[in-house]
Protein backbone atom coordinates (compact mmCIF):
# COMPACT_ATOMS: atom_id res chain seq x y z
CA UNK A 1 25.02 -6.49 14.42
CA UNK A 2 21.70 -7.75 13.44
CA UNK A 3 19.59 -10.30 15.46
CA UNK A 4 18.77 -13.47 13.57
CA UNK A 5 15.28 -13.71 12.49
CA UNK A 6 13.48 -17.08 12.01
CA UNK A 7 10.72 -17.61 10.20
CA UNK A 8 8.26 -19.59 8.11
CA UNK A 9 7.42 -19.57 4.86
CA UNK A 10 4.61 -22.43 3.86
CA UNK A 11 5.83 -24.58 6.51
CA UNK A 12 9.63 -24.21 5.31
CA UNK A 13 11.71 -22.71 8.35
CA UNK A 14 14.07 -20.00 7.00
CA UNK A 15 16.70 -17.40 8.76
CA UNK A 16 17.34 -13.87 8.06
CA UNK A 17 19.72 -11.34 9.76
CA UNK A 18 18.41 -8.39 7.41
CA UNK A 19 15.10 -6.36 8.18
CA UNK A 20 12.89 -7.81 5.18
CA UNK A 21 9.04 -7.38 4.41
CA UNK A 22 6.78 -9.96 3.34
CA UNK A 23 6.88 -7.55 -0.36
CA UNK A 24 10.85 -8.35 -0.02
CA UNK A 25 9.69 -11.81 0.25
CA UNK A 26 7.53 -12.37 -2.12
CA UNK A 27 10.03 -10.87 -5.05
CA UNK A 28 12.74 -13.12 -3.71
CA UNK A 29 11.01 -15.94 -4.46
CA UNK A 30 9.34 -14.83 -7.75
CA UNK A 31 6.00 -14.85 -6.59
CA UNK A 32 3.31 -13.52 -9.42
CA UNK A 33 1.36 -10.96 -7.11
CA UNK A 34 -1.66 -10.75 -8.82
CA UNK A 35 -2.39 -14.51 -8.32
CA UNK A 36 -2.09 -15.26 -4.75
CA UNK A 37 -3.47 -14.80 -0.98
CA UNK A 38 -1.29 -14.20 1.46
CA UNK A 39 -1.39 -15.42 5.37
CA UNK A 40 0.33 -13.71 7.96
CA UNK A 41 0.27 -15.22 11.42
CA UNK A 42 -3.03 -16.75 10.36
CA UNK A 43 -4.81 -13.69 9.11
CA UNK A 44 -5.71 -12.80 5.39
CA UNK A 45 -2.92 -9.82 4.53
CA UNK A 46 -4.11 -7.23 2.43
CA UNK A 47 -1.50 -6.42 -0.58
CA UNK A 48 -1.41 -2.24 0.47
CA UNK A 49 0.43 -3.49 3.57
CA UNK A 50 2.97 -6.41 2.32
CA UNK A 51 5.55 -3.65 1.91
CA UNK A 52 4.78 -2.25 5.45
CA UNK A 53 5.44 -5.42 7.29
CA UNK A 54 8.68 -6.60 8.58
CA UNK A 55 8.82 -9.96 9.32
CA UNK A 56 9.73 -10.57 13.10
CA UNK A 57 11.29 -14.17 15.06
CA UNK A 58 8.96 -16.86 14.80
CA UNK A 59 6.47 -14.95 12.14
CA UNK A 60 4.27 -17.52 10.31
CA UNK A 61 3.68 -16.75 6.28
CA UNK A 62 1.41 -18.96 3.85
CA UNK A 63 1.33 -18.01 0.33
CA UNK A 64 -1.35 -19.54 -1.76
CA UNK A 65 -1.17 -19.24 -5.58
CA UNK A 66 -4.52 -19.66 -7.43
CA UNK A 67 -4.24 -21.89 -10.38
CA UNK A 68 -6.71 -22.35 -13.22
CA UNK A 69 -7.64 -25.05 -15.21
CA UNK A 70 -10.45 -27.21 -16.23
């Protein structure tokens, strides 16, 4: 059996008993890739390595989505 896995997500606290990545992430929630910055654990993540990273207890992620406008 799997260990439960907590972690954050912009703030939001969220559980997972399944060995996810921050790419697994990312499509779960929809996220358009090519306009956002990722933070993980408070460091800039590059996008070569979001499908290399499994999130672990306590991991902190912010996702920032660039918006235009004028």
């Amino acid at each position: 059996m799997s260990k439960v896995r907590k972690f954050f997500l912009n703030g939001q606290e969220y559980y997972t008993y399944q060995d996810i990545t921050i790419f697994d992430i990312i499509n779960y929630f929809n996220c358009n890739t090519s306009l956002l910055v990722l933070e993980y654990n408070n460091l800039i993540c590059n996008k070569k390595n979001w499908n290399k990273i499994f999130i672990k207890d306590n991991d902190k992620i912010e996702i920032v989505t660039i918006v235009g406008g004028g």
